[in-house]
PDB file of N, CA and C in Angstrom:
ATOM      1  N   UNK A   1      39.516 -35.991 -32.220  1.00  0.00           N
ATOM      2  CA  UNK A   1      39.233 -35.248 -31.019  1.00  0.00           C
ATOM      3  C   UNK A   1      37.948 -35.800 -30.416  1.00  0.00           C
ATOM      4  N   UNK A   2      37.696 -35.819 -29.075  1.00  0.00           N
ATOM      5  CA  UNK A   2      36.689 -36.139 -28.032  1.00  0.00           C
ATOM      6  C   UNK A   2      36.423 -35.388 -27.364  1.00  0.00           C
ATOM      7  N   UNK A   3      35.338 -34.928 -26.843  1.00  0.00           N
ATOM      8  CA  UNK A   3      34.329 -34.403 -26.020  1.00  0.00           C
ATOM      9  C   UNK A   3      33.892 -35.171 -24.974  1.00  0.00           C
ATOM     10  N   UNK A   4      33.896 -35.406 -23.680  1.00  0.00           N
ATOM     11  CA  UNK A   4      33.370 -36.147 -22.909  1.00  0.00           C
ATOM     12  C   UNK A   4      31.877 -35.449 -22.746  1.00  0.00           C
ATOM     13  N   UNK A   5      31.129 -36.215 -22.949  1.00  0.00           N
ATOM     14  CA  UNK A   5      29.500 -36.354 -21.939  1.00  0.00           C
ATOM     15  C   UNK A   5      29.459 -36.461 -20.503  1.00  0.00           C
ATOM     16  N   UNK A   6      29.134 -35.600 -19.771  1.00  0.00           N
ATOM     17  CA  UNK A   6      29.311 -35.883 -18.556  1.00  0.00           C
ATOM     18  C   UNK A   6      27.180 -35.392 -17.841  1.00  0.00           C
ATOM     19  N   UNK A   7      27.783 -36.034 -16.739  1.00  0.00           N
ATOM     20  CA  UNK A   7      26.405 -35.991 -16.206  1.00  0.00           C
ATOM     21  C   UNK A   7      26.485 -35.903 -14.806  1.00  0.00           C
ATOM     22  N   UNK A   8      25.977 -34.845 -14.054  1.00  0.00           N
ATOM     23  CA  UNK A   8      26.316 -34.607 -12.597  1.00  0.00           C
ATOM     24  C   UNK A   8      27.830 -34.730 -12.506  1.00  0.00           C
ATOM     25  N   UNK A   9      28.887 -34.046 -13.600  1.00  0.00           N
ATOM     26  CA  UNK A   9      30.139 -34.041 -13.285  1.00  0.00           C
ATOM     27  C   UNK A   9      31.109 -35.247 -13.540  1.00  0.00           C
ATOM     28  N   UNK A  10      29.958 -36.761 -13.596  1.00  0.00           N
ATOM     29  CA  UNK A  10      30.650 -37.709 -13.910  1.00  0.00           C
ATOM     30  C   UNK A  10      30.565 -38.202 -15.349  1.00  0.00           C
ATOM     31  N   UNK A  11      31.614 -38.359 -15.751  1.00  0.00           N
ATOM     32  CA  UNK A  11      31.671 -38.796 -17.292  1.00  0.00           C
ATOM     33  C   UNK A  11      31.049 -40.067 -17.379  1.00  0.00           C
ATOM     34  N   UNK A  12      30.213 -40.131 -18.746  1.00  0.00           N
ATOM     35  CA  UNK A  12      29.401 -41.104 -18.850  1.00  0.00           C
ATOM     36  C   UNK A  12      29.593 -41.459 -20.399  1.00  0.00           C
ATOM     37  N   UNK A  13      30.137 -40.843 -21.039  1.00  0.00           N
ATOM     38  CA  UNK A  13      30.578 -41.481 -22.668  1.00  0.00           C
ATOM     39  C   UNK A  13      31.713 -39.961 -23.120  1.00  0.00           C
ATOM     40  N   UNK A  14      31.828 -40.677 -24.698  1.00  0.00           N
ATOM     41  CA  UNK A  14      32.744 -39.353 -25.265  1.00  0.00           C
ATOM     42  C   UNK A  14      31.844 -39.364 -26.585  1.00  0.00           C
ATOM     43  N   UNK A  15      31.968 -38.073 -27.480  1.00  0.00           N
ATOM     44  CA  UNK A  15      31.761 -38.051 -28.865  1.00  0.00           C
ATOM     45  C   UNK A  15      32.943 -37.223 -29.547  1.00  0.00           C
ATOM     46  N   UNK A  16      33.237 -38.575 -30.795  1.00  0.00           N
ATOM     47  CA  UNK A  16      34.619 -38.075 -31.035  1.00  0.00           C
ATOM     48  C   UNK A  16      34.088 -37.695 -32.787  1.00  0.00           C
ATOM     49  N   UNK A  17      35.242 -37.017 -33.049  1.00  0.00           N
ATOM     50  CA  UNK A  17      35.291 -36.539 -34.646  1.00  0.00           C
ATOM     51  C   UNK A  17      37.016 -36.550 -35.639  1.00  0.00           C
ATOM     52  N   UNK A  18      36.885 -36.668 -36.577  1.00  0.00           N
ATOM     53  CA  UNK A  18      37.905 -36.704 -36.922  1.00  0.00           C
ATOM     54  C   UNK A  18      38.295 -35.558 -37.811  1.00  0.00           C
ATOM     55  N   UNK A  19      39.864 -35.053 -37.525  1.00  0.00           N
ATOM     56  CA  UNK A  19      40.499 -33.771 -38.110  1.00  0.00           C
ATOM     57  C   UNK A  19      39.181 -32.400 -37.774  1.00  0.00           C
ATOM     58  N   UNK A  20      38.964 -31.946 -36.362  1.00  0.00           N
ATOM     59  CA  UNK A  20      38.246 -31.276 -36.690  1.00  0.00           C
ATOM     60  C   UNK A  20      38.963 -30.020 -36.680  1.00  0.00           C
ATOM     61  N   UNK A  21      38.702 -29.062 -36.918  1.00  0.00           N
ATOM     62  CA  UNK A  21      39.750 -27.656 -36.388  1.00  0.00           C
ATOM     63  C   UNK A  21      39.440 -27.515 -35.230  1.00  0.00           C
ATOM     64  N   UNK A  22      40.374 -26.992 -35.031  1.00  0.00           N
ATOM     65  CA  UNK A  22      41.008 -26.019 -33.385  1.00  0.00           C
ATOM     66  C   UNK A  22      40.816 -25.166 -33.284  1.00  0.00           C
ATOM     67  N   UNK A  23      39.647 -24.777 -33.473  1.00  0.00           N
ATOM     68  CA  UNK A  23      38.905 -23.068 -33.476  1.00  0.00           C
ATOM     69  C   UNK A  23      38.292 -23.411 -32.467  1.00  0.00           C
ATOM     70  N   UNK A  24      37.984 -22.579 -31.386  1.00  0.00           N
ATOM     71  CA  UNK A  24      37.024 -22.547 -29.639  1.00  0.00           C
ATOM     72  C   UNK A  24      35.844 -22.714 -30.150  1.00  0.00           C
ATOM     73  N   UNK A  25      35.401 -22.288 -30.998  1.00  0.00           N
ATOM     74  CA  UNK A  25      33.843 -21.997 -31.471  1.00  0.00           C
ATOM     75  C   UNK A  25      33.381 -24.189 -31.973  1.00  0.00           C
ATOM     76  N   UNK A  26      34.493 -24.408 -32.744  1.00  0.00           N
ATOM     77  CA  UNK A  26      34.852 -26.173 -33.148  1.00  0.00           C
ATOM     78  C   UNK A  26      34.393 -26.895 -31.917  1.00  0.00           C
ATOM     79  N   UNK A  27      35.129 -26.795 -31.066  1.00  0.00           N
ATOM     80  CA  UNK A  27      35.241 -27.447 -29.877  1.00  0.00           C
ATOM     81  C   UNK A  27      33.582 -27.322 -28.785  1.00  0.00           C
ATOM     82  N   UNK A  28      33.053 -25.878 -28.946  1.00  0.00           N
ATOM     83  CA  UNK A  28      32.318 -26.186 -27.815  1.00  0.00           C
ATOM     84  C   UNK A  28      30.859 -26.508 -29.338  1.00  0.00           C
ATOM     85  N   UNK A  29      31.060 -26.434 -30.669  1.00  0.00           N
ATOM     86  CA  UNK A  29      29.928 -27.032 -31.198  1.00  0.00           C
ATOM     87  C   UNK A  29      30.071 -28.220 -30.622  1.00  0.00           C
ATOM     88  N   UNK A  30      31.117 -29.250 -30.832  1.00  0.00           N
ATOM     89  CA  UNK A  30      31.628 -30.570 -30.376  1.00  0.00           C
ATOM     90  C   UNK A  30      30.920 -30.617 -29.103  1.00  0.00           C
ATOM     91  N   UNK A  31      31.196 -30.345 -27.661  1.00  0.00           N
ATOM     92  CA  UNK A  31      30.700 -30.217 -26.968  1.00  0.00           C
ATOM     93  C   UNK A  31      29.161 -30.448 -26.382  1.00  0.00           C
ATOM     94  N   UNK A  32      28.520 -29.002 -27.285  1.00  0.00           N
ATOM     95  CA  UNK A  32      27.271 -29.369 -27.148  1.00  0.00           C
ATOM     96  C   UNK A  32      26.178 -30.087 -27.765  1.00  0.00           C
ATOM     97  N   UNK A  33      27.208 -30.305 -28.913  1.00  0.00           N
ATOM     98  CA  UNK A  33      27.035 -32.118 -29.637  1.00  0.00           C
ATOM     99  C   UNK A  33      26.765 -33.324 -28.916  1.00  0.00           C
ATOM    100  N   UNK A  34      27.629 -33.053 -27.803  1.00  0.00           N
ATOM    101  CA  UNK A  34      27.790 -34.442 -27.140  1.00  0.00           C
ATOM    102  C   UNK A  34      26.918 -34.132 -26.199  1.00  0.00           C
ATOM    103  N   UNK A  35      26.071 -33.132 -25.540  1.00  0.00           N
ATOM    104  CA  UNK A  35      25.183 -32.894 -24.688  1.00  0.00           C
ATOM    105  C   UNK A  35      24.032 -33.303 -24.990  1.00  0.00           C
ATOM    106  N   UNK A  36      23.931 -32.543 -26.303  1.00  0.00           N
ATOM    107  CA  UNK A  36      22.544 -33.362 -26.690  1.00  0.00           C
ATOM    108  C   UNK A  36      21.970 -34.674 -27.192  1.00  0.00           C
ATOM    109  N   UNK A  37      22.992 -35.383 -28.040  1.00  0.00           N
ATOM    110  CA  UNK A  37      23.311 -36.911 -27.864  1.00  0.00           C
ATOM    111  C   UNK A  37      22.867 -37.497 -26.926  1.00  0.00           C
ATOM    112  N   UNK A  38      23.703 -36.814 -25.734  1.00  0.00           N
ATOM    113  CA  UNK A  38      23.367 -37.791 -24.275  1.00  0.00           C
ATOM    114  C   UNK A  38      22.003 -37.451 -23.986  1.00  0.00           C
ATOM    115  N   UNK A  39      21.605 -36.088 -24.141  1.00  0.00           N
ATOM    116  CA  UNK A  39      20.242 -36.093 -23.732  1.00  0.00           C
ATOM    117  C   UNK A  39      19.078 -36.790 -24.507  1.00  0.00           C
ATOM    118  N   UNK A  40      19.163 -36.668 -25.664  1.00  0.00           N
ATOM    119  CA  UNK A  40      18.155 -37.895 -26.292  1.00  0.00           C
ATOM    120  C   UNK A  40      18.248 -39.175 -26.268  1.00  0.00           C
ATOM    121  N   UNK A  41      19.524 -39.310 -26.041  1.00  0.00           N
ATOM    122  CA  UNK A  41      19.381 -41.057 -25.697  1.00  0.00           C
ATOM    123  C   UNK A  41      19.117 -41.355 -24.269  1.00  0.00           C
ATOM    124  N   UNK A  42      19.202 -40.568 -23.290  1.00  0.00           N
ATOM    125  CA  UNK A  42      18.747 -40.538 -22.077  1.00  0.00           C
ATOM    126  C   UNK A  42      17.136 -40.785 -22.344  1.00  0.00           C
ATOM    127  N   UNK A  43      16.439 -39.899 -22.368  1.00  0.00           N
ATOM    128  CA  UNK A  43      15.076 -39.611 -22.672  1.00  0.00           C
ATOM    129  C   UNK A  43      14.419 -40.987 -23.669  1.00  0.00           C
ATOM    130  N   UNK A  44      14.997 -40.574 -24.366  1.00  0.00           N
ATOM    131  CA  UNK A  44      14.761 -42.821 -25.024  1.00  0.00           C
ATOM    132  C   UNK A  44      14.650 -43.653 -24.494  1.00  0.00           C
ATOM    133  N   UNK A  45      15.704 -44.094 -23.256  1.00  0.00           N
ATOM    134  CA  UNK A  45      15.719 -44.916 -22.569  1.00  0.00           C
ATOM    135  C   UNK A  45      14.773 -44.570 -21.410  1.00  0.00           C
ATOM    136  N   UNK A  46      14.655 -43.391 -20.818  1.00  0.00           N
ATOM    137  CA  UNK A  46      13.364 -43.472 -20.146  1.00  0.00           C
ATOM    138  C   UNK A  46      12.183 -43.445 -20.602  1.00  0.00           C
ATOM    139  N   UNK A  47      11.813 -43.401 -21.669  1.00  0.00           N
ATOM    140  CA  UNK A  47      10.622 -43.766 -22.490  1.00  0.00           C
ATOM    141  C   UNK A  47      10.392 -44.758 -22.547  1.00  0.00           C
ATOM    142  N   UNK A  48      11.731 -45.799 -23.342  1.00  0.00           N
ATOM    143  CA  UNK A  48      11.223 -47.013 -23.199  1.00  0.00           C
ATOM    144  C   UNK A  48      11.123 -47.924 -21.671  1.00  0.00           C
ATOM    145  N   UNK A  49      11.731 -47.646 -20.934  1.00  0.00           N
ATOM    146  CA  UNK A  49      11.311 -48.234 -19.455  1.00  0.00           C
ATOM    147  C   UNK A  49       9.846 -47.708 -19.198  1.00  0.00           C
ATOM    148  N   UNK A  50       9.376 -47.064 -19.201  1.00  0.00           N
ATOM    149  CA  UNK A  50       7.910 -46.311 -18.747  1.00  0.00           C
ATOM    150  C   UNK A  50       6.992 -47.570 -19.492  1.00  0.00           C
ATOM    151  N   UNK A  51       7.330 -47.434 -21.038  1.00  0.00           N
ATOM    152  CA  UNK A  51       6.483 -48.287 -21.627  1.00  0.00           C
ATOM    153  C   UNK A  51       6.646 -50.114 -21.482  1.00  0.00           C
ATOM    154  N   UNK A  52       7.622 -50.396 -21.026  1.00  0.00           N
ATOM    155  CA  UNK A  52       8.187 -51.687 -20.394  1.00  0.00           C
ATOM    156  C   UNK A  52       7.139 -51.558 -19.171  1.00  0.00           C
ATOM    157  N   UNK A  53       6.971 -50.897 -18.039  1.00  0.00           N
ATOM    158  CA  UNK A  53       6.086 -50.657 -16.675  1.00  0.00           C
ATOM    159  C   UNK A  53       4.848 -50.716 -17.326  1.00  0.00           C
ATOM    160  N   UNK A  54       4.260 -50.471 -18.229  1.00  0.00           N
ATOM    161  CA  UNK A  54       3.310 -50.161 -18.678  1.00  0.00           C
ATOM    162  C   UNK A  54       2.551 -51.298 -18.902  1.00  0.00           C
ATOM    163  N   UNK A  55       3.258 -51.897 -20.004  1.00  0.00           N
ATOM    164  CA  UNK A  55       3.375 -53.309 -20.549  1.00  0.00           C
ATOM    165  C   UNK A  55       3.346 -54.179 -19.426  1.00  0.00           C
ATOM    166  N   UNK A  56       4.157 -53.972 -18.341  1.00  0.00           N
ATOM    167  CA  UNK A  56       4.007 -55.638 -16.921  1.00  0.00           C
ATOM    168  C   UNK A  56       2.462 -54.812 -16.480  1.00  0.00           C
ATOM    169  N   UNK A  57       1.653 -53.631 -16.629  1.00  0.00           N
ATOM    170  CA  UNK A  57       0.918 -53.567 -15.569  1.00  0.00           C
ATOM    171  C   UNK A  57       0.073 -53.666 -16.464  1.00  0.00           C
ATOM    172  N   UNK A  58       0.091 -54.056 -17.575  1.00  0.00           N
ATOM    173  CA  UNK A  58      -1.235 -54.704 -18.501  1.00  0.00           C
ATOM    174  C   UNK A  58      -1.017 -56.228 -18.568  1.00  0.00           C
ATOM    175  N   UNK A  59      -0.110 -56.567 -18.402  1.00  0.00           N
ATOM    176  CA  UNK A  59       0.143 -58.011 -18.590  1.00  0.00           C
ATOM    177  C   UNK A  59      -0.522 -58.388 -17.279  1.00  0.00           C
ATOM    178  N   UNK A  60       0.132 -57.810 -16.249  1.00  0.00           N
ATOM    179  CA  UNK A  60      -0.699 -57.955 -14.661  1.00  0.00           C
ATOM    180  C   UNK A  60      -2.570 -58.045 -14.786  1.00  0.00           C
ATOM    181  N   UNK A  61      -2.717 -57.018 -15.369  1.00  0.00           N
ATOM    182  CA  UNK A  61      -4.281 -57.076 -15.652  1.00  0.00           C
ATOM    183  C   UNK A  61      -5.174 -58.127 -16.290  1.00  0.00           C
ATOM    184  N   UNK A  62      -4.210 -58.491 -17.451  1.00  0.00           N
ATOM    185  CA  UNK A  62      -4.753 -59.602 -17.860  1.00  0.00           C
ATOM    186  C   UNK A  62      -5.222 -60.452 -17.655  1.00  0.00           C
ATOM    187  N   UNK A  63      -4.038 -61.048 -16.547  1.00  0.00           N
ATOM    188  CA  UNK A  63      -4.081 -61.902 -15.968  1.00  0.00           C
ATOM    189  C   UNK A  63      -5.154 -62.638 -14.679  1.00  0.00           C
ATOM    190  N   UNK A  64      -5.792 -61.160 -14.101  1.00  0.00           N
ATOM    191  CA  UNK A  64      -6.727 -61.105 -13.242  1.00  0.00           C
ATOM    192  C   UNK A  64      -7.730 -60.884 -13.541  1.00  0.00           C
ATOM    193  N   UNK A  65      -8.078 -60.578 -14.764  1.00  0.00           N
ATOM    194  CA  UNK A  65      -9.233 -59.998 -15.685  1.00  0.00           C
ATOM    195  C   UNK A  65      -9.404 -61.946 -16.005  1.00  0.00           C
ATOM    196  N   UNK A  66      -8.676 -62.725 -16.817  1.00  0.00           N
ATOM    197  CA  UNK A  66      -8.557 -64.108 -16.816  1.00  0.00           C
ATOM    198  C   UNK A  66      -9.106 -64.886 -16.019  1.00  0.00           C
ATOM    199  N   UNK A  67      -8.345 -64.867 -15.081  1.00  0.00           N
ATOM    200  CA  UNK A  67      -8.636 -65.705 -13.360  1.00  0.00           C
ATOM    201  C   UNK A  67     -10.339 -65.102 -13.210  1.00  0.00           C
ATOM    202  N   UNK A  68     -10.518 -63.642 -13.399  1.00  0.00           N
ATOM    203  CA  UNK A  68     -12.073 -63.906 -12.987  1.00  0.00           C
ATOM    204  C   UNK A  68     -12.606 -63.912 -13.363  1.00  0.00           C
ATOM    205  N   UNK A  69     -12.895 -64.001 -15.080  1.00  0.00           N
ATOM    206  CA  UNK A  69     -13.977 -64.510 -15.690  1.00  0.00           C
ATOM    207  C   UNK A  69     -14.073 -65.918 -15.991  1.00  0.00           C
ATOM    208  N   UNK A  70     -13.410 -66.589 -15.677  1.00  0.00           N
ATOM    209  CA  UNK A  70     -14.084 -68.352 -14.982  1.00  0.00           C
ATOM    210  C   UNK A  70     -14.816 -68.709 -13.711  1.00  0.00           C
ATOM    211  N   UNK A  71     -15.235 -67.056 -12.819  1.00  0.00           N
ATOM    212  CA  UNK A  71     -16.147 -67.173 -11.948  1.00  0.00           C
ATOM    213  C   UNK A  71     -16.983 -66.382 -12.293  1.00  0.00           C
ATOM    214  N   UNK A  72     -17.175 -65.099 -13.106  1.00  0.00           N
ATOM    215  CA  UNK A  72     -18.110 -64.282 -12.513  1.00  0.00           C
ATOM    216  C   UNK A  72     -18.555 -63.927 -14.618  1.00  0.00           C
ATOM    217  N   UNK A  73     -19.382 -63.556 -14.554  1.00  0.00           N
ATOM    218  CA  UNK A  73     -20.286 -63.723 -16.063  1.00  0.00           C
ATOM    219  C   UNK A  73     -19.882 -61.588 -16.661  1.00  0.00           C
ATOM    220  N   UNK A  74     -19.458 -60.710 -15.804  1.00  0.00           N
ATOM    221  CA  UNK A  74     -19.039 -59.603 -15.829  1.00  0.00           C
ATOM    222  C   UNK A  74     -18.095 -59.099 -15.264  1.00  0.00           C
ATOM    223  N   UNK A  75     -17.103 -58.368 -15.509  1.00  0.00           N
ATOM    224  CA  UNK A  75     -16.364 -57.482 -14.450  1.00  0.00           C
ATOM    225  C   UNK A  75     -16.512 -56.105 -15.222  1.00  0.00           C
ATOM    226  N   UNK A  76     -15.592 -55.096 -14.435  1.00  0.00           N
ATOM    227  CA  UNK A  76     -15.672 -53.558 -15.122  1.00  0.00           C
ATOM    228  C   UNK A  76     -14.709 -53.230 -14.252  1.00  0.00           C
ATOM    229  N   UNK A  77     -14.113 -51.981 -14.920  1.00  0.00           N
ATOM    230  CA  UNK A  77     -12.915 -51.873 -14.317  1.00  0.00           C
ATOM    231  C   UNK A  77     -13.578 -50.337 -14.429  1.00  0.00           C
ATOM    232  N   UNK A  78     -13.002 -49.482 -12.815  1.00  0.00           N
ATOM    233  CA  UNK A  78     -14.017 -48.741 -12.061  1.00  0.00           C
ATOM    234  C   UNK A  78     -12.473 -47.900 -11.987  1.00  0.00           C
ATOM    235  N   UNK A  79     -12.469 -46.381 -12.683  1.00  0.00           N
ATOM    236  CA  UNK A  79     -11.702 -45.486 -12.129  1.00  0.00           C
ATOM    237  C   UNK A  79     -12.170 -44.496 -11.577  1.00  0.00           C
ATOM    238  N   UNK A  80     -11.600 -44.733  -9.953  1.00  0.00           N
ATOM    239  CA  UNK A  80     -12.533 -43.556  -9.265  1.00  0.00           C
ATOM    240  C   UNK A  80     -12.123 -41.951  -8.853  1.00  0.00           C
ATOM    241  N   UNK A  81     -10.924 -41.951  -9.941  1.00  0.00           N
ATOM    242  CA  UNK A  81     -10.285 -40.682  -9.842  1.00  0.00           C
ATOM    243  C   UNK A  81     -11.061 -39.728 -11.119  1.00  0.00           C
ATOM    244  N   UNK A  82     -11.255 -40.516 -12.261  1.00  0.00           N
ATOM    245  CA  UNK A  82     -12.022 -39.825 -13.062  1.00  0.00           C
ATOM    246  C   UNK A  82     -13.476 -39.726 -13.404  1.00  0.00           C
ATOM    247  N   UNK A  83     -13.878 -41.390 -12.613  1.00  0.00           N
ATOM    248  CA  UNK A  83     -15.350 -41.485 -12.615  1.00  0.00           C
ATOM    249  C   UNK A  83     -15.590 -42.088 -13.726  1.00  0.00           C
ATOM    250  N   UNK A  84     -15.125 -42.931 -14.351  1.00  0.00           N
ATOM    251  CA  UNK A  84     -15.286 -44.001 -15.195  1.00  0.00           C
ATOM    252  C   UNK A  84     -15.368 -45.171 -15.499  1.00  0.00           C
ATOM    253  N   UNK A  85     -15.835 -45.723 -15.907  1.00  0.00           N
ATOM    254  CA  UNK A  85     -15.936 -47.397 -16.230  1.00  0.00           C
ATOM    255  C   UNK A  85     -15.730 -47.747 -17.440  1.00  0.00           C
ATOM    256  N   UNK A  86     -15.279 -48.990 -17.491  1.00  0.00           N
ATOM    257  CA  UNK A  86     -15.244 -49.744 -19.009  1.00  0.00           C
ATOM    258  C   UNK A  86     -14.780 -50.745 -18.548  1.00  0.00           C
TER     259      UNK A  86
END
């Protein structure tokens, strides 16, 4: 038996089991089996993209942090939302 995962109505995977019973109570555990499945692997995958963005906008930094210390003997990196330096 299968459960579809659906998301905004559109099916997006199944979670299946084998010989399960045919009791209503069976079916919607099944169910919200497959809900939460989808929801943690959802949430995973937007975790790891965040930290992928994260990663190019340090790699980005690097890179300019690089380029200008072959001109200048200091830099500091100035956040002016919290009022900090380092």
């Amino acid at each position: 038996m299968a459960a579809p995962i659906t998301v905004n109505g559109e099916v997006v995977g199944f979670l299946g089991v084998d010989n399960p019973r045919r009791h209503t109570d069976a079916l919607l555990l099944l169910s919200v089996a497959a809900s939460t499945c989808y929801s943690e692997l959802a949430t995973e995958r937007m975790m790891h993209e965040k930290l992928e963005q994260t990663n190019r906008a340090l790699v980005d930094r690097m890179k300019i942090i690089q380029s200008m210390s072959e001109i200048y003997a200091s830099a500091y990196y100035i956040d002016l939302f919290i009022g900090q330096f380092t």
